[in-house]
Protein backbone atom coordinates (compact mmCIF):
# COMPACT_ATOMS: atom_id res chain seq x y z
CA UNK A 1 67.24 99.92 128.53
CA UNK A 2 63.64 99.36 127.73
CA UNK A 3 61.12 96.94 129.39
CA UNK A 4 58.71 95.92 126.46
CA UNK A 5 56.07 93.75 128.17
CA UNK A 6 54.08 91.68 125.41
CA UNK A 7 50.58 89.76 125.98
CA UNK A 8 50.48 87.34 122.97
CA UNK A 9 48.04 84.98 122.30
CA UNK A 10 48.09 81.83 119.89
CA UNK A 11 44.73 79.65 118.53
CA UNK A 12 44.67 76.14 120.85
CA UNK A 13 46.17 73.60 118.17
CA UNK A 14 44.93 70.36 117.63
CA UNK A 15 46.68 67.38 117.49
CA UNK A 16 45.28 64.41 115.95
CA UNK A 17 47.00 61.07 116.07
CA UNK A 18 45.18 58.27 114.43
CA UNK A 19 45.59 54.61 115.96
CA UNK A 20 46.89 51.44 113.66
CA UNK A 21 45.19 49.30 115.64
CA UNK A 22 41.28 50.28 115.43
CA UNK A 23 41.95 53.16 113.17
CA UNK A 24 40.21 55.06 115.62
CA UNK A 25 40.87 59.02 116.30
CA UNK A 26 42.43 60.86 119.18
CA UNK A 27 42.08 64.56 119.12
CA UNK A 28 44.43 66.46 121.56
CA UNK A 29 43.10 69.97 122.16
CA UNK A 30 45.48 72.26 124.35
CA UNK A 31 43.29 74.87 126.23
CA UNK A 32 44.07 78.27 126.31
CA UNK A 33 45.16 80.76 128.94
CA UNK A 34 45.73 84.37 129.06
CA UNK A 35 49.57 84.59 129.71
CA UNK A 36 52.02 87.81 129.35
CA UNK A 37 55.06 87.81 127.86
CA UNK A 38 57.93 90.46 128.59
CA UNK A 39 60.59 91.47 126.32
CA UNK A 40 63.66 92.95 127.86
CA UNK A 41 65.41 94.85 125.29
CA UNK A 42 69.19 94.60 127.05
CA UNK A 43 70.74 97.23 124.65
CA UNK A 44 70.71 101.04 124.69
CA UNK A 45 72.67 103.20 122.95
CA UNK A 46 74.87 106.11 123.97
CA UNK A 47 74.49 109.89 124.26
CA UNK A 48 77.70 111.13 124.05
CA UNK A 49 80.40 110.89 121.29
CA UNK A 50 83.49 109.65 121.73
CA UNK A 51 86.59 109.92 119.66
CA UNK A 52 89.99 107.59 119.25
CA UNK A 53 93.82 108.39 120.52
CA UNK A 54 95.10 109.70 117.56
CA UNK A 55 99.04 110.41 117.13
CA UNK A 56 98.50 112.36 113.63
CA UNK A 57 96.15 114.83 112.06
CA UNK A 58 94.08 112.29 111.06
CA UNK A 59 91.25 111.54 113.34
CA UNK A 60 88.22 109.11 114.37
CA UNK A 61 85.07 111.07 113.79
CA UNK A 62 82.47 111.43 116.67
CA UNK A 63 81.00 107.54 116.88
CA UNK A 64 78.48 106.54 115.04
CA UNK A 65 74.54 105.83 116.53
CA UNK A 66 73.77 102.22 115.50
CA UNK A 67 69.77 102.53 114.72
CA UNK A 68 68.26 100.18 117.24
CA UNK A 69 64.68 98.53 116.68
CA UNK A 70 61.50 99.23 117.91
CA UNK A 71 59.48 96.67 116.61
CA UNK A 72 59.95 93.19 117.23
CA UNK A 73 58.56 89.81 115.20
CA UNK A 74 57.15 87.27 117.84
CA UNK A 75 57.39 83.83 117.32
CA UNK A 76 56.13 80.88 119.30
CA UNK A 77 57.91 77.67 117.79
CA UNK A 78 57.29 74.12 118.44
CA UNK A 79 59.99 73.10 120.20
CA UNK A 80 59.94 69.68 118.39
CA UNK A 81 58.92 70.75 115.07
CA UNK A 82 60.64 74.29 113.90
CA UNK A 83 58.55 74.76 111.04
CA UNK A 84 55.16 74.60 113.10
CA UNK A 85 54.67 78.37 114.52
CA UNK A 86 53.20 81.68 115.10
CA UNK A 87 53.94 84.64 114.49
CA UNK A 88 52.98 88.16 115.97
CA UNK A 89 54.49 91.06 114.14
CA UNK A 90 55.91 94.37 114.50
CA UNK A 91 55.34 94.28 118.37
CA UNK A 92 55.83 97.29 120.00
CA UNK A 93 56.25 98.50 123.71
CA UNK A 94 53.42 98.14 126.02
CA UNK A 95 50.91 96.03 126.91
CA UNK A 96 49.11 93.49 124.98
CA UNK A 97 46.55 90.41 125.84
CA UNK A 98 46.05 87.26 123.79
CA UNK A 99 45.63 83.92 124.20
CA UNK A 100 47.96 81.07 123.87
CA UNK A 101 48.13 77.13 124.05
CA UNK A 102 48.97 75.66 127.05
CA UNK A 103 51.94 74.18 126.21
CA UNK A 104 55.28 74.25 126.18
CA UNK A 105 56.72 76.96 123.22
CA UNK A 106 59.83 77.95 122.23
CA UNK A 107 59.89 81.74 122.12
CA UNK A 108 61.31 84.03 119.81
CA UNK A 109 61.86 87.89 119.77
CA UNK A 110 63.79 89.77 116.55
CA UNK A 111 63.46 92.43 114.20
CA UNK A 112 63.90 89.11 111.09
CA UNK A 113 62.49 87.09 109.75
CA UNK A 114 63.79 83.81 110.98
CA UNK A 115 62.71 81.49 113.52
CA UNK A 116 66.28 80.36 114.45
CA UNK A 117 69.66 82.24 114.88
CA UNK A 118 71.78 80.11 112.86
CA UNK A 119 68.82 81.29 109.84
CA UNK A 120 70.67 84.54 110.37
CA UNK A 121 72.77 86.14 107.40
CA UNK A 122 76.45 86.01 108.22
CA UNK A 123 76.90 89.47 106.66
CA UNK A 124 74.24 92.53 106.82
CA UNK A 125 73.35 95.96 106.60
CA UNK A 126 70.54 95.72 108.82
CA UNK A 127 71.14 95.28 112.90
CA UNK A 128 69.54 92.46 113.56
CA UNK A 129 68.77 91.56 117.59
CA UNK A 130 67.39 88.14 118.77
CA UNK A 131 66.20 86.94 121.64
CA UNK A 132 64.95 83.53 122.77
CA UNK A 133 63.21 81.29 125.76
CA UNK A 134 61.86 78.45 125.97
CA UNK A 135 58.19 78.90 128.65
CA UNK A 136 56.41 76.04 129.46
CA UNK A 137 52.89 78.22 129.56
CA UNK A 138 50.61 75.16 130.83
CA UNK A 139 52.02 75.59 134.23
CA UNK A 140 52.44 79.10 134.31
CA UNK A 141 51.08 82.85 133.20
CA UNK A 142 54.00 85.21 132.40
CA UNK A 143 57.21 84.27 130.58
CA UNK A 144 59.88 86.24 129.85
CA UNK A 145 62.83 87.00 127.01
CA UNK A 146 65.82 89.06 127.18
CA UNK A 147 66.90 90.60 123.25
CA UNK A 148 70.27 90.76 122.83
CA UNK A 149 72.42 91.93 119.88
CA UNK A 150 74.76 88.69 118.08
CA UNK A 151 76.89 90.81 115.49
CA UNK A 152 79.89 92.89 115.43
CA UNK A 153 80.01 95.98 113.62
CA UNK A 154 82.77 97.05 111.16
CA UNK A 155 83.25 100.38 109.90
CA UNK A 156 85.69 102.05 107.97
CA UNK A 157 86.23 105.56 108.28
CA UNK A 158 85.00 107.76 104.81
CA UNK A 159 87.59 109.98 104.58
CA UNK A 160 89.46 111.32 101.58
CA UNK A 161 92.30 107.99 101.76
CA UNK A 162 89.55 105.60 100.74
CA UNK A 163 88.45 106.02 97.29
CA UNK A 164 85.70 102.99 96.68
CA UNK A 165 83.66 101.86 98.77
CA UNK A 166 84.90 99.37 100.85
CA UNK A 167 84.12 95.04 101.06
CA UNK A 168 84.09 92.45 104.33
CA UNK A 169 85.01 89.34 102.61
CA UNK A 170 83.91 90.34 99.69
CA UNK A 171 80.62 91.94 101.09
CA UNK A 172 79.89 95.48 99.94
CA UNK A 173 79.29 97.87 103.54
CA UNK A 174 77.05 100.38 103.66
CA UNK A 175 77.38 104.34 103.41
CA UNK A 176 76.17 105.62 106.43
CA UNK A 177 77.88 108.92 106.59
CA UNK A 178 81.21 109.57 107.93
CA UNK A 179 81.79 105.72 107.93
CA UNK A 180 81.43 102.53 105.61
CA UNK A 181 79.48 99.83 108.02
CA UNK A 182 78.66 96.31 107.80
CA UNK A 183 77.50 93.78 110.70
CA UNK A 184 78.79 90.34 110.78
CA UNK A 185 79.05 87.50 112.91
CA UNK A 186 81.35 86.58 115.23
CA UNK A 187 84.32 85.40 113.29
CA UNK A 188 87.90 84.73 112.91
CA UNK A 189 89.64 87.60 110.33
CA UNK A 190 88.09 88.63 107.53
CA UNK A 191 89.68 90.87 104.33
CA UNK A 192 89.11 94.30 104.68
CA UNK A 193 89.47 95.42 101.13
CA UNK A 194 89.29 99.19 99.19
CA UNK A 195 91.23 101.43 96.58
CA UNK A 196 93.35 103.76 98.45
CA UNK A 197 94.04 107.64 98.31
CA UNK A 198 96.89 106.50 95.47
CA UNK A 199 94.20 104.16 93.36
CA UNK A 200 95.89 100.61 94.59
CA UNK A 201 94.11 98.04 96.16
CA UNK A 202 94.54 97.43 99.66
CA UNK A 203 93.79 93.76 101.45
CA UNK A 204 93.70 94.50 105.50
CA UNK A 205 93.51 91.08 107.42
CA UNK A 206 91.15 92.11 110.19
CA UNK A 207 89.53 90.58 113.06
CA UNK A 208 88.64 88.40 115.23
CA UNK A 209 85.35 89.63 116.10
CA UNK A 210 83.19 89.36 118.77
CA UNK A 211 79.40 89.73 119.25
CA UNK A 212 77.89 93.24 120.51
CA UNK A 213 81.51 94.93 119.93
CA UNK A 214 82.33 98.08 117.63
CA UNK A 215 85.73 97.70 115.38
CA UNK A 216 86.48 101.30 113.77
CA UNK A 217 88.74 101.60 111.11
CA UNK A 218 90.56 104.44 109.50
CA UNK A 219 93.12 104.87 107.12
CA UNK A 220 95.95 107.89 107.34
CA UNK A 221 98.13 109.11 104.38
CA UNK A 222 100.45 109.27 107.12
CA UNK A 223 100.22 106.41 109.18
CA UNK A 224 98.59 104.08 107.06
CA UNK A 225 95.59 101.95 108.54
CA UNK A 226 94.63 103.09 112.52
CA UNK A 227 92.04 100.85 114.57
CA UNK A 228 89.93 101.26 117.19
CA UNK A 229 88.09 98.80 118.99
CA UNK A 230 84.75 99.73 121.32
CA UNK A 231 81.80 97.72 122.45
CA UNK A 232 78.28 99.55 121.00
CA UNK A 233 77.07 99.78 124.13
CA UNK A 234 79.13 99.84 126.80
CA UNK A 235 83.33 100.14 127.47
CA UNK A 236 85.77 101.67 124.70
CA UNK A 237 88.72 100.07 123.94
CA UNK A 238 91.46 101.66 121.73
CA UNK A 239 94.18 99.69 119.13
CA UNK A 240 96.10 101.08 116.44
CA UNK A 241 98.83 99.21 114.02
């Protein structure tokens, strides 16, 4: 696990509010402070392979390295207006100092685009990890915000019994080797769907899913379709039909 501490700094914004009464102007100016930011990055990968229960020739290859970021988009939102923020991008490790409103911000850390998780594609190629705090920084100096990963990942072994590549719910996964991969959200099932070693179509029901969680499939001319289940990170759990 990485410790990616951040110093980030945002202009002082003005707020003007004009009165109906005298049509006279307020201007609200926020001062700004130094403060410093840290990113925990909660996710690591692992270093050694590991390989499924398998009651036939046919076997799980040696598991796949999910590609984890290393640069991060930084976002300080308004927490009562989403569209009014700023952004910081490609943030690396180490440390950085800027300047930032005094104010209360709602904080976010990803490798997208978006400014809030439900913005997120249900379906992607790409891994994408969020993380997100809300720092009041006009009573204090240092915030912090823990990145964590909100998809499952599907894959679908590439072996000589799957002859097109293979959909999610209609969703085309990617090539990435010795598997077919796709990350999605959390869901109920979803249709696992590809032509088989004999040129027919087959429809798996599969699922549910849940966030930060591996589901390897595989399909045997033997046995048919064989499952395993692992978290990326962390414990490996085994299931075959």
């Amino acid at each position: 696990m990485n410790n990616m501490k951040k110093l980030l700094s945002i202009l002082a914004i003005a707020l003007f509010a004009i009165s109906c009464g005298d049509k006279s102007t307020t201007v609200v100016v926020y001062p700004q402070k130094v403060i410093k930011l840290d990113a925990v990055n909660l996710l690591t990968q692992k270093d050694a392979p590991m390989f499924a229960k398998a009651k036939s020739t046919c076997s799980f290859p040696a598991e796949y390295q999910h590609p984890l970021p290393d640069k991060f988009n930084v976002f300080f939102v308004n927490p009562s207006n989403p569209s009014d923020y700023v952004k910081f991008q490609e943030v690396e490790e180490g440390t950085r100092t800027y300047k930032v409103a005094a104010r209360e911000w709602r904080v976010v850390v990803t490798n997208s685009s978006e400014t809030q998780q439900v913005q997120l594609p249900r379906h992607s190629t790409e891994l994408f990890l969020w993380g997100e705090e809300t720092i009041d920084f006009s009573n204090k100096e240092e915030g912090k915000v823990e990145i964590g990963n909100p998809y499952a990942a599907v894959m679908l072994v590439d072996n000589n019994a799957v002859q097109s590549t293979p959909t999610l719910d209609g969703t085309q996964m990617e090539d990435v080797g010795e598997y077919f991969t796709l990350y999605t959200k959390p869901t109920q099932n979803q249709n696992l769907s590809f032509k088989n070693y004999r040129n027919k179509n087959e429809n798996h029901q599969v699922g549910p899913f849940k966030a930060n969680q591996v589901y390897r499939y595989m399909v045997c001319q033997e046995v048919g379709l064989e499952i395993e289940v692992d978290d990326i990170f962390d414990t490996v759990n085994d299931q075959e039909l």
